[in-house]
PDB file of N, CA and C in Angstrom:
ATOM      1  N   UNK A   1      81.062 -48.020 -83.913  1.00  0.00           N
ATOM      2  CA  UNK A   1      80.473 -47.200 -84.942  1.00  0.00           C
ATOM      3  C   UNK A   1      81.501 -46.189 -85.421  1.00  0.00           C
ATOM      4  N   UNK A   2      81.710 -45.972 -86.792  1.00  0.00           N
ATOM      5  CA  UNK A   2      82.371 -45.214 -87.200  1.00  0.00           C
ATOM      6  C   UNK A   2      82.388 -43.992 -87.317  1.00  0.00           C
ATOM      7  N   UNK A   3      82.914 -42.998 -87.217  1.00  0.00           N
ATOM      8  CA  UNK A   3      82.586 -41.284 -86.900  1.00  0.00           C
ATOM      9  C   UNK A   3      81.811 -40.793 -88.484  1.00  0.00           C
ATOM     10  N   UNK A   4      82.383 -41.710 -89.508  1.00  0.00           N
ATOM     11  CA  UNK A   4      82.102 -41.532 -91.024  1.00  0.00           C
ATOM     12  C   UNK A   4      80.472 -41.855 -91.758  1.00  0.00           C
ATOM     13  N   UNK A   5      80.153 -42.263 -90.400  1.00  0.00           N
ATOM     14  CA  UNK A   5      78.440 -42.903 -91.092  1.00  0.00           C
ATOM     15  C   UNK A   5      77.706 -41.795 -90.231  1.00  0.00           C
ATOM     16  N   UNK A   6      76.548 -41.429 -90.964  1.00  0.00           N
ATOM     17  CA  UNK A   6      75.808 -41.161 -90.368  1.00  0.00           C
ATOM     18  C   UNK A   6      74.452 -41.716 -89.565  1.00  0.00           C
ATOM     19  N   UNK A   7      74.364 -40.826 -88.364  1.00  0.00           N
ATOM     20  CA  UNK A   7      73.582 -41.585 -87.334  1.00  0.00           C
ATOM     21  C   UNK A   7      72.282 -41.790 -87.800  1.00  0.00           C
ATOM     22  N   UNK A   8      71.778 -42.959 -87.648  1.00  0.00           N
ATOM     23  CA  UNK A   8      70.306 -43.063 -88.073  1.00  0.00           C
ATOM     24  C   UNK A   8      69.092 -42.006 -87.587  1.00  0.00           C
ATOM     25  N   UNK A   9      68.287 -41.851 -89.031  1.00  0.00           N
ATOM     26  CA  UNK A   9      67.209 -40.906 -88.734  1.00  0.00           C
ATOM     27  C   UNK A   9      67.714 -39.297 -88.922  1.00  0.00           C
ATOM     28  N   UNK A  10      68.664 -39.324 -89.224  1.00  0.00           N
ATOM     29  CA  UNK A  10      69.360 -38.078 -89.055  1.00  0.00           C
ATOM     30  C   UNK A  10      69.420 -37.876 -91.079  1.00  0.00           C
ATOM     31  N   UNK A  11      69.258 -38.770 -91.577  1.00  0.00           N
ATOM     32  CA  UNK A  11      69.798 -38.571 -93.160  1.00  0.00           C
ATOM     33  C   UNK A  11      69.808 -37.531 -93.821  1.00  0.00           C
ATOM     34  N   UNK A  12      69.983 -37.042 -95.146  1.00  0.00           N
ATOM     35  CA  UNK A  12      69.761 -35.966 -95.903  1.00  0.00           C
ATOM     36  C   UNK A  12      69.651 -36.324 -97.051  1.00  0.00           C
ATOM     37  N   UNK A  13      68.460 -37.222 -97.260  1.00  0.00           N
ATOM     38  CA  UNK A  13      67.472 -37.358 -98.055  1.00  0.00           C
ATOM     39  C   UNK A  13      67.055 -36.527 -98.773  1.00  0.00           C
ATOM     40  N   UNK A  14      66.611 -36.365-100.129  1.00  0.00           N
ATOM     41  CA  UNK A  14      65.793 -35.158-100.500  1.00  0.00           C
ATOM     42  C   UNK A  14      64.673 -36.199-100.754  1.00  0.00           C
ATOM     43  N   UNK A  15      63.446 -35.314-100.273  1.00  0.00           N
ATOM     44  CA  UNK A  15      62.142 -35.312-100.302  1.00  0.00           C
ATOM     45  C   UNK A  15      61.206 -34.779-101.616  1.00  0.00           C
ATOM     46  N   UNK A  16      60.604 -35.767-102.656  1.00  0.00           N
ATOM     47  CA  UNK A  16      60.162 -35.364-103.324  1.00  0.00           C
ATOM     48  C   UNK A  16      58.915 -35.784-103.245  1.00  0.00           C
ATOM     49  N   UNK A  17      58.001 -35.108-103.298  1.00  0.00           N
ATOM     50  CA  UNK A  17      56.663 -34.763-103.348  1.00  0.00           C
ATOM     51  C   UNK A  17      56.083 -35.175-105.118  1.00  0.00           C
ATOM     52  N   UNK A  18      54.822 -35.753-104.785  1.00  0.00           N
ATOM     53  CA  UNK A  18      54.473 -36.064-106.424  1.00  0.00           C
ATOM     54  C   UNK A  18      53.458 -34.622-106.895  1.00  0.00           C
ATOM     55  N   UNK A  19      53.718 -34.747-108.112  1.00  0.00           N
ATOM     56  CA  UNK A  19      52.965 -33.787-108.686  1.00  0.00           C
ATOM     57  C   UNK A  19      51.494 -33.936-108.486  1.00  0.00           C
ATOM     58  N   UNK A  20      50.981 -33.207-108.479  1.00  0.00           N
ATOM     59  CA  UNK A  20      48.835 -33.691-108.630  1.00  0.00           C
ATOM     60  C   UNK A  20      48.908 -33.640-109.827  1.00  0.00           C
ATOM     61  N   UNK A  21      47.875 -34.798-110.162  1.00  0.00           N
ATOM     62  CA  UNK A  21      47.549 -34.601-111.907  1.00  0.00           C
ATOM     63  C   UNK A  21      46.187 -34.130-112.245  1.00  0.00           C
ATOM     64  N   UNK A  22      45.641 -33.000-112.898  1.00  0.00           N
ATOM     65  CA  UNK A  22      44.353 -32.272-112.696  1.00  0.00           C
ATOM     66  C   UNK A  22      43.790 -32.986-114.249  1.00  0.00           C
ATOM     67  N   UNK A  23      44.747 -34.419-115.099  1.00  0.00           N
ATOM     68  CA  UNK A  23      44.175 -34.876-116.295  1.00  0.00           C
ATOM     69  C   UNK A  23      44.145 -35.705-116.389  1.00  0.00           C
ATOM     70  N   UNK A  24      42.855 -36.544-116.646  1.00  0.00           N
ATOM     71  CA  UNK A  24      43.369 -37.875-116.117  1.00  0.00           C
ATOM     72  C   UNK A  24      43.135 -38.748-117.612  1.00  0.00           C
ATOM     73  N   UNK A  25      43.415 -39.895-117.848  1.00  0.00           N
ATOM     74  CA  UNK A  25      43.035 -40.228-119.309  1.00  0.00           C
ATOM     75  C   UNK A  25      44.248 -40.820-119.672  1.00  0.00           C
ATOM     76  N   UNK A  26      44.707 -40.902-121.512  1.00  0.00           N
ATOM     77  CA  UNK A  26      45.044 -41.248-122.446  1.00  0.00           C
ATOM     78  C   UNK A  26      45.535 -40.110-123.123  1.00  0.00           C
ATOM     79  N   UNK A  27      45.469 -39.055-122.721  1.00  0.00           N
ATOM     80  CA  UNK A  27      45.676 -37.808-123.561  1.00  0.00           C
ATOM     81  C   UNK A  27      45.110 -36.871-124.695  1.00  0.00           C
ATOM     82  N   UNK A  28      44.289 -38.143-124.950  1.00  0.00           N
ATOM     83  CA  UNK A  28      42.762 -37.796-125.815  1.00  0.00           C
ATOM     84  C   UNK A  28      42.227 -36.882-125.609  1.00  0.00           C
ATOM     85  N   UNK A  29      41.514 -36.267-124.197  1.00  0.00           N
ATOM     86  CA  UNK A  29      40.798 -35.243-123.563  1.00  0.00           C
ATOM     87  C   UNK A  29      42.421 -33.253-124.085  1.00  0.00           C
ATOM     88  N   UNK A  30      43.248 -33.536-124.427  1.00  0.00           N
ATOM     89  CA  UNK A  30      43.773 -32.419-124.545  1.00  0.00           C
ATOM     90  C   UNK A  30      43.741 -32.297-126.427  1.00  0.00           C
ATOM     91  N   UNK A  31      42.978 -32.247-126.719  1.00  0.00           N
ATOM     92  CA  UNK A  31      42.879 -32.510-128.344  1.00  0.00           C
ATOM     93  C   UNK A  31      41.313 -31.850-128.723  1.00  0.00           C
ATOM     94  N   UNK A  32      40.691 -31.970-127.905  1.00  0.00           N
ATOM     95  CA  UNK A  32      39.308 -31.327-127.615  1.00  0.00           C
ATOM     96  C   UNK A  32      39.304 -29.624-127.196  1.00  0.00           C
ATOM     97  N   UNK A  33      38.036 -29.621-127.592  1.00  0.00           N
ATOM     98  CA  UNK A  33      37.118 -28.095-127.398  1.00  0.00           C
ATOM     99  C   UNK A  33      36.187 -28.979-126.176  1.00  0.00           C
ATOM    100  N   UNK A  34      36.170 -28.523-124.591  1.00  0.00           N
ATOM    101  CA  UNK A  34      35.016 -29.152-123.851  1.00  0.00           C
ATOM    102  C   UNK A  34      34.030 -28.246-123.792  1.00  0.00           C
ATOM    103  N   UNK A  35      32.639 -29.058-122.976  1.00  0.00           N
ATOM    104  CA  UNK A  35      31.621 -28.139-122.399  1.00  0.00           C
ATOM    105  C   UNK A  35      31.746 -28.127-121.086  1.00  0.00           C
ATOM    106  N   UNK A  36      32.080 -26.815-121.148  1.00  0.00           N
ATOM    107  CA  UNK A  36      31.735 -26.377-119.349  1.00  0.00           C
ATOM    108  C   UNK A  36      30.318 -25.175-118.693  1.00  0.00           C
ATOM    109  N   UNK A  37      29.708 -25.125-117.830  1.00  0.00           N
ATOM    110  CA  UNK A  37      28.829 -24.184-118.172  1.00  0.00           C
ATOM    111  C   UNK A  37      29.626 -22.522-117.671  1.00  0.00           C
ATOM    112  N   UNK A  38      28.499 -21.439-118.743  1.00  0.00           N
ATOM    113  CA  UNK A  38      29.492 -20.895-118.754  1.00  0.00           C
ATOM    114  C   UNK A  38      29.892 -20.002-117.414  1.00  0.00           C
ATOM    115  N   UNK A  39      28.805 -20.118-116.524  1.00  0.00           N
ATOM    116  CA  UNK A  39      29.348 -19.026-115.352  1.00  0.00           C
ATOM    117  C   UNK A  39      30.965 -19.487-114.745  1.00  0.00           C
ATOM    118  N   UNK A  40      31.244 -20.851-114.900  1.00  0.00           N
ATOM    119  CA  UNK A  40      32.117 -21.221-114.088  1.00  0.00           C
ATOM    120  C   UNK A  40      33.377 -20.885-114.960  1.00  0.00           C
ATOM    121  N   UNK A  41      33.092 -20.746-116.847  1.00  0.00           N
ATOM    122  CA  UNK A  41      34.341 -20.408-117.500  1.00  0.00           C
ATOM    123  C   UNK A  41      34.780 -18.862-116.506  1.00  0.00           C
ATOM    124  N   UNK A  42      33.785 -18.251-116.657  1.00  0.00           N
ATOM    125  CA  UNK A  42      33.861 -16.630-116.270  1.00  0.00           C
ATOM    126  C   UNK A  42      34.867 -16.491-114.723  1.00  0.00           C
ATOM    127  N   UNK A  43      34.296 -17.701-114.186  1.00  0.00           N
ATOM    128  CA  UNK A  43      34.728 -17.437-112.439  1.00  0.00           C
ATOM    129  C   UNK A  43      36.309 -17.840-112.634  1.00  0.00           C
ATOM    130  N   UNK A  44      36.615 -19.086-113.783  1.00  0.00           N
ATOM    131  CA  UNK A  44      38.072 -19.263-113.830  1.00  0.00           C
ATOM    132  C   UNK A  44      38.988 -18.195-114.450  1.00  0.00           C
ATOM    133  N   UNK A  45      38.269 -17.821-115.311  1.00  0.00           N
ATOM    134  CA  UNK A  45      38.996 -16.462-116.013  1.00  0.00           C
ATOM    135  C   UNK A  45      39.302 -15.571-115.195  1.00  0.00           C
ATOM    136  N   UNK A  46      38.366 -15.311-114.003  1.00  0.00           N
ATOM    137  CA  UNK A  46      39.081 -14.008-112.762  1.00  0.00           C
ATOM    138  C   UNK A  46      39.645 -14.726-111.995  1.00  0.00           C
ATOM    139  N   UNK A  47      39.359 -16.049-111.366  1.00  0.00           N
ATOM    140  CA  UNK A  47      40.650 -16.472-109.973  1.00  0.00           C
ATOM    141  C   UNK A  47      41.138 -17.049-110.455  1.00  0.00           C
ATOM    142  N   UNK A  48      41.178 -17.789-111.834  1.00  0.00           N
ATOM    143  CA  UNK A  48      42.110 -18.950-112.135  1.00  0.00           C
ATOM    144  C   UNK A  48      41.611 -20.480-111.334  1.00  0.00           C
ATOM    145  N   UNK A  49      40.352 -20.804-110.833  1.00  0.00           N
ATOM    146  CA  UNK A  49      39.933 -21.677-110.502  1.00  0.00           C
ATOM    147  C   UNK A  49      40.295 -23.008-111.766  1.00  0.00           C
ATOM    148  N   UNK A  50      40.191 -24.131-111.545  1.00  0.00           N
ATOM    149  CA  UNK A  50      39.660 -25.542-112.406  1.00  0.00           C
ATOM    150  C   UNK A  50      38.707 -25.604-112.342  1.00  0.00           C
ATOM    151  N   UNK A  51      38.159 -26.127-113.944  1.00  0.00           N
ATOM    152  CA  UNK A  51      36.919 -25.809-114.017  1.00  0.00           C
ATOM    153  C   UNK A  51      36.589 -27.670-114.340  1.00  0.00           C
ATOM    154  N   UNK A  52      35.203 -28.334-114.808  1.00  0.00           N
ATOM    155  CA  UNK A  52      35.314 -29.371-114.782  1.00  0.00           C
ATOM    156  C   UNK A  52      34.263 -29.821-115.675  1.00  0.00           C
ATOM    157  N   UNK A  53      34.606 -30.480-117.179  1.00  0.00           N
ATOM    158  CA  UNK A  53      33.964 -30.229-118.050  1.00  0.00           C
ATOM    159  C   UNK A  53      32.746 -31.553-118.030  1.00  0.00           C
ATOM    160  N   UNK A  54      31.718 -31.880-118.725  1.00  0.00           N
ATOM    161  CA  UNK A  54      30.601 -32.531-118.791  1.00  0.00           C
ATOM    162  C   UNK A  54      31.142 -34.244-118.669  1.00  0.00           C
ATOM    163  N   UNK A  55      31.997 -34.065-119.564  1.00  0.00           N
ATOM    164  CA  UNK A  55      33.197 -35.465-119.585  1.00  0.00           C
ATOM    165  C   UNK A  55      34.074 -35.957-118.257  1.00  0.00           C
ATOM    166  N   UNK A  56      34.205 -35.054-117.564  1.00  0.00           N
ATOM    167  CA  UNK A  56      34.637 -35.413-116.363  1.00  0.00           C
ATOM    168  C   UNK A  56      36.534 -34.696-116.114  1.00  0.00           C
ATOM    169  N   UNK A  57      36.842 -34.208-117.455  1.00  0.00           N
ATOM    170  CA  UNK A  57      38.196 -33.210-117.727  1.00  0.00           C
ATOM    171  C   UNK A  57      38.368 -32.048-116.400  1.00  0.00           C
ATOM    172  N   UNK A  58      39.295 -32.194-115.920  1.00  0.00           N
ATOM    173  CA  UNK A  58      39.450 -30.908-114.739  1.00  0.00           C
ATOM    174  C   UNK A  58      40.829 -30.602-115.639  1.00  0.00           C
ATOM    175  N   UNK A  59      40.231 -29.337-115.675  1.00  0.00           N
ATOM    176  CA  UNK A  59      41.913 -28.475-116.258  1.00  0.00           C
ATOM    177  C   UNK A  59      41.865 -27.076-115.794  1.00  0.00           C
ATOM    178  N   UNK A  60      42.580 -25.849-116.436  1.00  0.00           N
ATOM    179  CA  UNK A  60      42.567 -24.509-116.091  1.00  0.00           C
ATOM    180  C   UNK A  60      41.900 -24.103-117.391  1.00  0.00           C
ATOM    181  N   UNK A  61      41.100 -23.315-118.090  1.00  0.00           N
ATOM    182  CA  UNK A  61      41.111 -23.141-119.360  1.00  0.00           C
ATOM    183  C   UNK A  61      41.794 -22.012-120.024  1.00  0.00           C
ATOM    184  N   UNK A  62      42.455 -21.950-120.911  1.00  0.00           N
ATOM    185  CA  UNK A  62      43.675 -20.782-121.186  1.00  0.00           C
ATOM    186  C   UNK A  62      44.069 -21.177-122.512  1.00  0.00           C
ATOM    187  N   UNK A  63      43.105 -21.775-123.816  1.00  0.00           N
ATOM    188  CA  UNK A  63      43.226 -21.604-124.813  1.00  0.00           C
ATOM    189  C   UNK A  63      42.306 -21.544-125.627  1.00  0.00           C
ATOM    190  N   UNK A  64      41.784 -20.989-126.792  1.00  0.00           N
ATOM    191  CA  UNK A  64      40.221 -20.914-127.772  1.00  0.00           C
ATOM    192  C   UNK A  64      39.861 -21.852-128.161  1.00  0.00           C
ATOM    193  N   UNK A  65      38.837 -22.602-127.291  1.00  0.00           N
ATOM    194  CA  UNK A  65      38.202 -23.240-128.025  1.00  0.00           C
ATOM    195  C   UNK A  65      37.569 -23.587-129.172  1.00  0.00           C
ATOM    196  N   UNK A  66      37.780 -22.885-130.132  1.00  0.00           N
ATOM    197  CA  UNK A  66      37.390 -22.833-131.566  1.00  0.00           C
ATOM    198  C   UNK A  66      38.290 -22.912-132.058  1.00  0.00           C
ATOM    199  N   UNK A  67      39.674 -23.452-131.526  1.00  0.00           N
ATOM    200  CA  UNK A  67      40.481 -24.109-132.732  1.00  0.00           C
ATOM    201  C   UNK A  67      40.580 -25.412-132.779  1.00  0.00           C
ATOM    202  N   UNK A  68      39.227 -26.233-131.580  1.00  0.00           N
ATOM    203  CA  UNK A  68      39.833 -27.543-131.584  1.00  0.00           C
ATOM    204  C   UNK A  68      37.891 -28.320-131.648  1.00  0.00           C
ATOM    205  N   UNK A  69      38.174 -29.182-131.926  1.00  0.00           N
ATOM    206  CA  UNK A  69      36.859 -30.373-132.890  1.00  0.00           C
ATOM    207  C   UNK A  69      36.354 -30.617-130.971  1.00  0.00           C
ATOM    208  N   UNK A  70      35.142 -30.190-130.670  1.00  0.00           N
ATOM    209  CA  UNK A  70      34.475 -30.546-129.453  1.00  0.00           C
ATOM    210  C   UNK A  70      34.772 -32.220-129.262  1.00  0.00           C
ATOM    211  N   UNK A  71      34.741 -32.501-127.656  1.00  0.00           N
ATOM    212  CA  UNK A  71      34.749 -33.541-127.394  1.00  0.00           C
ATOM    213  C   UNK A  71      33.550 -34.816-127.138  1.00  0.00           C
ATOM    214  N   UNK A  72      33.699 -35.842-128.225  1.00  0.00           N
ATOM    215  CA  UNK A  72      32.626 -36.597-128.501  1.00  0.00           C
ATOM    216  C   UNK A  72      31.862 -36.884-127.341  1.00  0.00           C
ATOM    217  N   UNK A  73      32.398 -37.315-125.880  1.00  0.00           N
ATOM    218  CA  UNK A  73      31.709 -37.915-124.601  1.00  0.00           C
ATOM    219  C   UNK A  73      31.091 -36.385-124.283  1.00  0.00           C
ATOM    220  N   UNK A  74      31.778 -35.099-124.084  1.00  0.00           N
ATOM    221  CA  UNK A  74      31.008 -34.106-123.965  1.00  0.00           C
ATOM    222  C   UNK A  74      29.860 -33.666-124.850  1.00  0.00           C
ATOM    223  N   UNK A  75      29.987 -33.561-125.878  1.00  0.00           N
ATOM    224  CA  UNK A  75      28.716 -33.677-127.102  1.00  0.00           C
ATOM    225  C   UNK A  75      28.063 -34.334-126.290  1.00  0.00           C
ATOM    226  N   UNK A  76      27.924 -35.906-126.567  1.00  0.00           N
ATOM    227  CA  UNK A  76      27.060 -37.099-126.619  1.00  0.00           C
ATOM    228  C   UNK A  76      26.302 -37.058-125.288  1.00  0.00           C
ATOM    229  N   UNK A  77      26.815 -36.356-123.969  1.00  0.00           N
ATOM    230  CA  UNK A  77      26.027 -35.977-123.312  1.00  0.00           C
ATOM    231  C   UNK A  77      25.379 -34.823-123.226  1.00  0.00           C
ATOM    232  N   UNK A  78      25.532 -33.790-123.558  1.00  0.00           N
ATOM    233  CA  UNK A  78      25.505 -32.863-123.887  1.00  0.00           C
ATOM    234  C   UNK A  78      24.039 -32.710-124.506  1.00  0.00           C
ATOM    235  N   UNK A  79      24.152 -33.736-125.505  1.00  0.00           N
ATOM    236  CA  UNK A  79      22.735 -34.062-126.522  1.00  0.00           C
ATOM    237  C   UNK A  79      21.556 -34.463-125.648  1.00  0.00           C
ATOM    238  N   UNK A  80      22.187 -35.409-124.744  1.00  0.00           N
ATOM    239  CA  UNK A  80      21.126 -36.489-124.183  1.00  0.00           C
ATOM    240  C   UNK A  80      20.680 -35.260-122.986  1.00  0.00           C
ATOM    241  N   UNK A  81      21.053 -34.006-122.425  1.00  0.00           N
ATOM    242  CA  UNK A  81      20.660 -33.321-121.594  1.00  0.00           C
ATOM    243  C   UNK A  81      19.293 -32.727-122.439  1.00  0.00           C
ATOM    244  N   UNK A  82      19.027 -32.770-123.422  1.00  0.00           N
ATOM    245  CA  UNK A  82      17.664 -32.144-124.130  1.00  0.00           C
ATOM    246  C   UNK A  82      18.169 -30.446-124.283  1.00  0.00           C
ATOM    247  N   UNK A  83      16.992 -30.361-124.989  1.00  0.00           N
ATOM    248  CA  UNK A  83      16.933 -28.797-125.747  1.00  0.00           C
ATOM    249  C   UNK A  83      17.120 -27.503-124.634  1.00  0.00           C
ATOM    250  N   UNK A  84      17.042 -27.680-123.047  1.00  0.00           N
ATOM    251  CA  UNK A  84      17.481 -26.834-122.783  1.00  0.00           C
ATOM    252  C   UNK A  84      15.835 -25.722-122.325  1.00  0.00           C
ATOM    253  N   UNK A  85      16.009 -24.567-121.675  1.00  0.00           N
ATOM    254  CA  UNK A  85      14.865 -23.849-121.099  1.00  0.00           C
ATOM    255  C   UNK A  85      14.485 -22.956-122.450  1.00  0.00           C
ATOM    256  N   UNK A  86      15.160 -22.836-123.449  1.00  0.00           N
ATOM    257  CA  UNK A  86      14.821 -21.757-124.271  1.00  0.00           C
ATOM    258  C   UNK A  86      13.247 -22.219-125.612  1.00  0.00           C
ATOM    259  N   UNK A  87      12.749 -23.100-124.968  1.00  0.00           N
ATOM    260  CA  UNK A  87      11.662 -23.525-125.263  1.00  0.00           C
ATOM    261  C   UNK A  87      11.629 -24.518-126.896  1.00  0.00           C
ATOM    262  N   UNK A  88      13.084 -24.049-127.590  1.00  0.00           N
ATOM    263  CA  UNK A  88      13.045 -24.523-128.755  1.00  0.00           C
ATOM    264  C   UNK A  88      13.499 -26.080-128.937  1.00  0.00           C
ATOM    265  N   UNK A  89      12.951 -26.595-130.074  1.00  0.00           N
ATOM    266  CA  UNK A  89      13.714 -27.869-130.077  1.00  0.00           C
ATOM    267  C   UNK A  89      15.183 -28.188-130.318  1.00  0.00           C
ATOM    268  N   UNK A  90      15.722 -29.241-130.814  1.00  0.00           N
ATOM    269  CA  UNK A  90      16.844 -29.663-131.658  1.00  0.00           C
ATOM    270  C   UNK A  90      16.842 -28.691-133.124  1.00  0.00           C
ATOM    271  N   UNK A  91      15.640 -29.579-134.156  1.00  0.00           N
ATOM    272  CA  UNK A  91      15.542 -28.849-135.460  1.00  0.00           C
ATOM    273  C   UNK A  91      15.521 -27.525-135.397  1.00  0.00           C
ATOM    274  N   UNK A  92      14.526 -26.871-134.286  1.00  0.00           N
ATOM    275  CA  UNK A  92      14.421 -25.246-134.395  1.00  0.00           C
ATOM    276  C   UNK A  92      15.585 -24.304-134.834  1.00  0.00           C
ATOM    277  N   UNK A  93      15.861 -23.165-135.377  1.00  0.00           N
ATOM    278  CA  UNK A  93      16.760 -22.482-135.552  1.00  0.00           C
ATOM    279  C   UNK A  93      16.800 -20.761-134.670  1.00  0.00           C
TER     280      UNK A  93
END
């Protein structure tokens, strides 16, 4: 064995670790306004938690949603959850 190799198990490898991906998809889902409910926006806004929208989107949220067209799978369920406790319908205003 040569003094010039190194001994097995001993290497100096670098170790890279994969990133986590908190988006999963087509890229579609970052083009959207989601629904999340809102206590949990509130709880991410103080710890910085992921929050996890109706569609199934896990992200951080950290931009206005009112600059971007809501997301159709979030809508579309969204709808099918019904009018909600506030006694009113769809049409009601």
């Amino acid at each position: 064995m040569s003094t010039l190799e190194p001994e097995r198990g001993t290497g100096t490898g670098t170790l890279v670790e994969p990133t986590p991906q908190t988006s999963h998809g087509d890229g579609d889902h970052e083009r959207f306004a989601h629904y999340v409910q809102k206590d949990k926006i509130m709880a991410s806004a103080l710890d910085g938690t992921p929050v996890v929208a109706l569609c199934g989107k896990v992200w951080v949220p950290g931009r206005d949603p009112k600059k971007y067209p809501v997301c159709p799978m979030c809508k579309e369920i969204y709808e099918s959850m019904g009018a909600g406790d506030d006694g009113k319908g769809k049409g009601d205003k």
